[in-house]
C-alpha atoms as a PDB file:
ATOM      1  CA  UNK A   1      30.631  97.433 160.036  1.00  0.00           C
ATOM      2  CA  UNK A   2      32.254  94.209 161.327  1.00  0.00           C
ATOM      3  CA  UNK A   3      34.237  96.077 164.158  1.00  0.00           C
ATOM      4  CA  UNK A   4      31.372  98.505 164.861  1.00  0.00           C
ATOM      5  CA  UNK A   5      29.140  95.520 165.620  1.00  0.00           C
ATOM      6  CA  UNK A   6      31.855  93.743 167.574  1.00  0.00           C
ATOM      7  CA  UNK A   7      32.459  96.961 169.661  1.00  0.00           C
ATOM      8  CA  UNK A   8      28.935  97.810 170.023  1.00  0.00           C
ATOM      9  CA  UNK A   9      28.400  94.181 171.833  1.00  0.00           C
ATOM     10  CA  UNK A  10      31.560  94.114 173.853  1.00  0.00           C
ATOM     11  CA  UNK A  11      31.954  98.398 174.852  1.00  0.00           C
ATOM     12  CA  UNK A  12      29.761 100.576 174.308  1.00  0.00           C
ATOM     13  CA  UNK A  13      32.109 103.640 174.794  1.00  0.00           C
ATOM     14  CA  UNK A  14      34.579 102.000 172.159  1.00  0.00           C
ATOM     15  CA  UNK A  15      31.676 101.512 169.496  1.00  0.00           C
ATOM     16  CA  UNK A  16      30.533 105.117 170.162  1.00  0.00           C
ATOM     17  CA  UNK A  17      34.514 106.735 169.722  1.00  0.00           C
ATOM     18  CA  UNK A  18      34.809 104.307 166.596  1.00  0.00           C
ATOM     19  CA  UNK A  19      31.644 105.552 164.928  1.00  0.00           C
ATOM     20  CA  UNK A  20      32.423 109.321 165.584  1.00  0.00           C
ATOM     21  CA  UNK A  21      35.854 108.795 163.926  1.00  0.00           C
ATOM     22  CA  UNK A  22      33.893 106.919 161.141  1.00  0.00           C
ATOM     23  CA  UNK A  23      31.698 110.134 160.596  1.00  0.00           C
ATOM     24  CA  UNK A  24      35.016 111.967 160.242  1.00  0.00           C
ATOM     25  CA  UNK A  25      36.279 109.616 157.978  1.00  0.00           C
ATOM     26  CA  UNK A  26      33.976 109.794 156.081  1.00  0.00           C
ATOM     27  CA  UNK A  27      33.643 113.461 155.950  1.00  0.00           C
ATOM     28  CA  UNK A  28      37.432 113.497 155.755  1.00  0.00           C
ATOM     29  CA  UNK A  29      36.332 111.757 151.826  1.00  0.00           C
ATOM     30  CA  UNK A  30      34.276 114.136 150.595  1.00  0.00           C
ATOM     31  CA  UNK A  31      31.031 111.576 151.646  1.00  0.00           C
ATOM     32  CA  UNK A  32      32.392 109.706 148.214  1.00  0.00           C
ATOM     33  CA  UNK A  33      31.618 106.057 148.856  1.00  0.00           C
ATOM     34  CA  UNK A  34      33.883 105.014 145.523  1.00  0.00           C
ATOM     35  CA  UNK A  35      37.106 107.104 147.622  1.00  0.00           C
ATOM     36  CA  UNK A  36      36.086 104.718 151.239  1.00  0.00           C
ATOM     37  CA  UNK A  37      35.715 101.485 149.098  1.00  0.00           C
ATOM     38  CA  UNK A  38      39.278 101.967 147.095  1.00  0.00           C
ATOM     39  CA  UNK A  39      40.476 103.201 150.378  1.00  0.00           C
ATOM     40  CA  UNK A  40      38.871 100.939 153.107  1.00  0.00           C
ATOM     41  CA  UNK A  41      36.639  98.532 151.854  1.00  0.00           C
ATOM     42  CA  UNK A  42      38.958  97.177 149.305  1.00  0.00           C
ATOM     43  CA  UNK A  43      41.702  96.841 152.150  1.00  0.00           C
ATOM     44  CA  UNK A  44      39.410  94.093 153.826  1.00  0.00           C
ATOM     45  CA  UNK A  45      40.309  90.982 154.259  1.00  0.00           C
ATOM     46  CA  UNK A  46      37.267  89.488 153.727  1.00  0.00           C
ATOM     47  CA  UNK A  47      34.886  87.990 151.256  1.00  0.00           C
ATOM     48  CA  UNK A  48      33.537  89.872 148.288  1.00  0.00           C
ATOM     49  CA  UNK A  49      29.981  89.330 149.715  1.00  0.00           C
ATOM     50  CA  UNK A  50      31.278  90.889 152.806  1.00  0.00           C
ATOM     51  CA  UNK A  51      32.966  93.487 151.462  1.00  0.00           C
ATOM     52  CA  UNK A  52      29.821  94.541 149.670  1.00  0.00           C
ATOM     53  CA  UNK A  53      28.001  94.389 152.716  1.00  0.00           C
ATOM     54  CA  UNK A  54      30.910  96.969 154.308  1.00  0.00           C
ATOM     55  CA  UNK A  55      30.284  99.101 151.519  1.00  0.00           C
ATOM     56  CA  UNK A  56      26.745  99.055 151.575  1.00  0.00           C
ATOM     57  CA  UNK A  57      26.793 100.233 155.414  1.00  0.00           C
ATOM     58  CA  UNK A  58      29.093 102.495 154.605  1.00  0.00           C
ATOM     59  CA  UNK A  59      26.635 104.154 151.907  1.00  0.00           C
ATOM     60  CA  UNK A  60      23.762 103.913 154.180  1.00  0.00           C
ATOM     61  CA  UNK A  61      26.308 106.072 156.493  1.00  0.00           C
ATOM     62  CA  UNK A  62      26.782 108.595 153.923  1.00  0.00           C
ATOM     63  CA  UNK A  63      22.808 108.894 153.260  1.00  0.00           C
ATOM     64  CA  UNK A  64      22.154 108.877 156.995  1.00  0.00           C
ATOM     65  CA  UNK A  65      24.785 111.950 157.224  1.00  0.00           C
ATOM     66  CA  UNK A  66      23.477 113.741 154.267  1.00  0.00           C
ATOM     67  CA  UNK A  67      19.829 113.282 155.414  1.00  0.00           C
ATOM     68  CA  UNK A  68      20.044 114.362 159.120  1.00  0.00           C
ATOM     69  CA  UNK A  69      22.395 117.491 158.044  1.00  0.00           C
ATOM     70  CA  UNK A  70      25.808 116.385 159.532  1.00  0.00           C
ATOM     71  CA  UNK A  71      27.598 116.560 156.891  1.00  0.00           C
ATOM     72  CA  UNK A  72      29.988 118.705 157.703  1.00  0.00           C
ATOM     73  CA  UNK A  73      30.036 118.148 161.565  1.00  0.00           C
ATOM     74  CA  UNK A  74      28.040 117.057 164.797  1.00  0.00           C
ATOM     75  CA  UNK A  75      26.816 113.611 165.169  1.00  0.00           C
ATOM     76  CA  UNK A  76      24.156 110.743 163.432  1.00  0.00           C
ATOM     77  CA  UNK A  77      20.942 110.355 165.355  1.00  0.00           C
ATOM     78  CA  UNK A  78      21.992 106.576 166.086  1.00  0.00           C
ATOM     79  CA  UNK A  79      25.291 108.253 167.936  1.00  0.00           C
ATOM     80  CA  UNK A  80      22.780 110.747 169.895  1.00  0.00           C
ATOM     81  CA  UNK A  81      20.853 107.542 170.665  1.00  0.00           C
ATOM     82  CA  UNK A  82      24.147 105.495 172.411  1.00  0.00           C
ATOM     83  CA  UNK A  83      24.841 109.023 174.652  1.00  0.00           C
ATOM     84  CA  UNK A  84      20.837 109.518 175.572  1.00  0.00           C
ATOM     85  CA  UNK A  85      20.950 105.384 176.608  1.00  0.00           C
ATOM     86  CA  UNK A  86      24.127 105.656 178.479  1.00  0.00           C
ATOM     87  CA  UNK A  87      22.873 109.066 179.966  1.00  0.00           C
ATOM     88  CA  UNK A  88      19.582 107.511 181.341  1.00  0.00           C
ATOM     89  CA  UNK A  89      21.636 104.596 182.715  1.00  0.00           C
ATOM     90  CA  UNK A  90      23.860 107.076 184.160  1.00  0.00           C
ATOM     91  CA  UNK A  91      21.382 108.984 186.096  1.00  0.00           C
ATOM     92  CA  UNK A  92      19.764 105.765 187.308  1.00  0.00           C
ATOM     93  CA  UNK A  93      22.896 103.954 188.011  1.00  0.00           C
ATOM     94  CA  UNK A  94      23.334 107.698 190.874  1.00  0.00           C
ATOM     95  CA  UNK A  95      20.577 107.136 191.352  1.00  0.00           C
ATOM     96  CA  UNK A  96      20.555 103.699 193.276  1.00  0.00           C
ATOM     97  CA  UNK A  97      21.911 102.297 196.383  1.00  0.00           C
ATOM     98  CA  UNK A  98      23.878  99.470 194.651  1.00  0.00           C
ATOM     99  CA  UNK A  99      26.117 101.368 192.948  1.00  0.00           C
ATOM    100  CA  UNK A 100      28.188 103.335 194.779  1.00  0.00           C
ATOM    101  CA  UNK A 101      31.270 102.029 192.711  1.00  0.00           C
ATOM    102  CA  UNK A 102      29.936 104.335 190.069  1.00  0.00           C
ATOM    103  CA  UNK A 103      28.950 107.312 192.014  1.00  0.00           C
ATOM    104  CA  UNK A 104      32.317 107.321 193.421  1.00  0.00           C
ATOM    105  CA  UNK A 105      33.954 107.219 190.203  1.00  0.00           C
ATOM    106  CA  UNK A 106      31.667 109.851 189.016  1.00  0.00           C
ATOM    107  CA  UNK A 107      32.500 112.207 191.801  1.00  0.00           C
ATOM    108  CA  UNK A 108      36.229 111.639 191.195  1.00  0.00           C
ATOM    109  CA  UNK A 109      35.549 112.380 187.458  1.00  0.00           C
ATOM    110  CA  UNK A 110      32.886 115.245 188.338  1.00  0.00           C
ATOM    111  CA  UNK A 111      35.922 118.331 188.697  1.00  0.00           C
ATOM    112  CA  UNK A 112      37.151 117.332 185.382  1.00  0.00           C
ATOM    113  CA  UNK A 113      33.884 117.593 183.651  1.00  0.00           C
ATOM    114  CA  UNK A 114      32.858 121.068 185.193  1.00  0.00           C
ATOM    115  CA  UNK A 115      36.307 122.385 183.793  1.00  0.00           C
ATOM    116  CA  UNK A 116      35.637 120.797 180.190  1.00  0.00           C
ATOM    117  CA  UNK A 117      32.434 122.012 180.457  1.00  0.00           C
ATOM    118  CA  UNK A 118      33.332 125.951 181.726  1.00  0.00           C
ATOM    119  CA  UNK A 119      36.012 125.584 178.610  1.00  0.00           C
ATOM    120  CA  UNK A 120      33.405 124.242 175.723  1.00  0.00           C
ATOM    121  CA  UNK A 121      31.522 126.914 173.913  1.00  0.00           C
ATOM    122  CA  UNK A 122      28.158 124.526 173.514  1.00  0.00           C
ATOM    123  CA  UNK A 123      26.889 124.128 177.165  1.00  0.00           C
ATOM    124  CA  UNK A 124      23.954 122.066 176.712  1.00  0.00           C
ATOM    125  CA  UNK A 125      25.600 118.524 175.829  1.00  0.00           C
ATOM    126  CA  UNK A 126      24.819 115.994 178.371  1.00  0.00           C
ATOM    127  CA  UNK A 127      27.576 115.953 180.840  1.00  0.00           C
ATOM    128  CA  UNK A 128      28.521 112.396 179.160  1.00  0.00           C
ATOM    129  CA  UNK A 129      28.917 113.931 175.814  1.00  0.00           C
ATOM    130  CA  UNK A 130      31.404 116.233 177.203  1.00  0.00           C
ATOM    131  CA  UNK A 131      33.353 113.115 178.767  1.00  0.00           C
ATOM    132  CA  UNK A 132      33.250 111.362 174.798  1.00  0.00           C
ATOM    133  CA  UNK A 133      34.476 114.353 173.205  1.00  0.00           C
ATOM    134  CA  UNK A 134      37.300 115.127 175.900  1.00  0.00           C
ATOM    135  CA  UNK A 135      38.435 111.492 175.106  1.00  0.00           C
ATOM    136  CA  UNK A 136      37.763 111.719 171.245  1.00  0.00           C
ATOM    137  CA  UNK A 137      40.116 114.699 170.969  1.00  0.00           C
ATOM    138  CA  UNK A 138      42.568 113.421 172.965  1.00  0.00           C
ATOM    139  CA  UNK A 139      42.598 110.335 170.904  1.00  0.00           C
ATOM    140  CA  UNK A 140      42.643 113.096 167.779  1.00  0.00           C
ATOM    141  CA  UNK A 141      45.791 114.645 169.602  1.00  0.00           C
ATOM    142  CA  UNK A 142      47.444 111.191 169.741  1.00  0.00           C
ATOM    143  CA  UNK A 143      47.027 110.199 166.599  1.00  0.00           C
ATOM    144  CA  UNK A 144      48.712 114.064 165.300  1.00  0.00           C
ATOM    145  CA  UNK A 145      51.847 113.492 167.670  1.00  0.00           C
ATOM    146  CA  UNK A 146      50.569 116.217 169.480  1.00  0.00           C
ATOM    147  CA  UNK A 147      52.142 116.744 172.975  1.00  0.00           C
ATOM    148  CA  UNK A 148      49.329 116.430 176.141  1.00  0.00           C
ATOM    149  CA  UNK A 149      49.983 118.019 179.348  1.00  0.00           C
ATOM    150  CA  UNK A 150      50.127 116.112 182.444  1.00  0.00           C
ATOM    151  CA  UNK A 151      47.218 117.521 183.667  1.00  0.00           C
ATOM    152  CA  UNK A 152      45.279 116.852 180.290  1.00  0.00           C
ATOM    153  CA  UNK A 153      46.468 112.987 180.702  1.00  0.00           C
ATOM    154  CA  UNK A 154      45.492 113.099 184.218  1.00  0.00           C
ATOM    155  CA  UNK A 155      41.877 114.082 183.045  1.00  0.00           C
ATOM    156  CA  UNK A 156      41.629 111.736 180.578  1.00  0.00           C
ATOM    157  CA  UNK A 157      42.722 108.932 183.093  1.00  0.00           C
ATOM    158  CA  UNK A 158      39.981 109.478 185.005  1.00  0.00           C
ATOM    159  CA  UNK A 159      37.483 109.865 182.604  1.00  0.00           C
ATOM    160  CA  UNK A 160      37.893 107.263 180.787  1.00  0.00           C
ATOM    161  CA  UNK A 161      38.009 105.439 184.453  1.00  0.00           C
ATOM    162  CA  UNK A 162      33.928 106.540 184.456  1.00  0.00           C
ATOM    163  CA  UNK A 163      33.276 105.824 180.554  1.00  0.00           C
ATOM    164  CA  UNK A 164      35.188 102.219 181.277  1.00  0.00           C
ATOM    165  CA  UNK A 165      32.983 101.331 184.509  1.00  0.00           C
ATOM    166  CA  UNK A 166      29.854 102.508 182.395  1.00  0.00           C
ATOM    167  CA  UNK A 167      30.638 100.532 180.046  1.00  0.00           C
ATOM    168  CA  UNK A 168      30.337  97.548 181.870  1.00  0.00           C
ATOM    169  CA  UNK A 169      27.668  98.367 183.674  1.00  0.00           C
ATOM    170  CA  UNK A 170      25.631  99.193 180.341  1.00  0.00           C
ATOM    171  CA  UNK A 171      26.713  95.672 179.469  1.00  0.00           C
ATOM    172  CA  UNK A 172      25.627  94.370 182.428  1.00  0.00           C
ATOM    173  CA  UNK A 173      22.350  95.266 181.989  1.00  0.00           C
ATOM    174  CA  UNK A 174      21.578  94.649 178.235  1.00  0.00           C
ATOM    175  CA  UNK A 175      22.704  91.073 180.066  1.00  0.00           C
ATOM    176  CA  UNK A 176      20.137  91.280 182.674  1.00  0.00           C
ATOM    177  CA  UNK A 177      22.790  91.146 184.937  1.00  0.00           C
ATOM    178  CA  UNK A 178      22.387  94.484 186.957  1.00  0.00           C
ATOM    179  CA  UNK A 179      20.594  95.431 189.665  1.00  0.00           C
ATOM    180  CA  UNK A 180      19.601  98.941 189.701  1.00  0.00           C
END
């Protein structure tokens, strides 16, 4: 809860990687809120009144989960939200004049995503989406010790050039500080 709010504020592409690897963590414990308070909320340093505040967001995870039918796997409606947001800001932000920073970016990113996209089995994600989970399992990969390729790397560099600069942008504007 406390980073997810901090990382929600500060980078939106962060918050949205930290709360799908909160949905697996989650999953990962059974959707037992007494196994992610002994095993993460207790680890806290932080008040008790906080900590029961953690705990309680973490339940209202578990119920959200449970309720919407993700369970087992895809994504929480307020994680669809974050991509549809970003994805409307990333059409407009083509869209416009003032941007070219991010169109370029995006058609330096654009051969990666068509070769995710010819690889991924579910072809209706919003091209976005695709760019989240390339960088979620490569952060999955990383975590395992698993070896990446240099191409794989190379991929990832980019994209996460484009998530990084949308970021930013998405920031910019919750600031009232872009012009579209």
């Amino acid at each position: 809860m406390l980073i997810a709010k901090k990382l929600k504020e500060e980078n939106i592409s962060e918050y949205l990687l930290y709360m799908w690897q909160v949905e697996d963590l989650i999953r990962t414990n059974g959707l037992d809120i007494d196994k992610i308070d002994a095993l993460i909320v207790s680890r806290f340093d932080q008040p008790e009144n906080v900590k029961a505040e953690i705990k309680e967001w973490y339940g209202s995870l578990i119920e959200m989960m449970r309720c919407e039918g993700v369970t087992e796997k895809g994504h929480l409606i307020i994680n669809k939200n974050v991509i549809a947001d970003l994805t409307d800001l990333h059409t407009r932000l083509l869209k416009s004049a003032n941007q070219s920073d991010y169109s370029d970016a995006y058609y330096k990113t654009l051969p990666f995503i068509v070769e995710l996209r010819a690889k991924s089995p579910d072809k209706d994600i919003p091209e976005l989406e695709t760019c989240f989970a390339a960088l979620y399992g490569y952060l999955l990969m990383r975590l395992q010790k698993k070896e990446v390729s240099g191409e794989t790397q190379a991929a990832i560099s980019q994209i996460s050039s484009l998530l990084r600069l949308l970021s930013q942008k998405y920031k910019s504007e919750k600031g009232g500080k872009l012009d579209i």
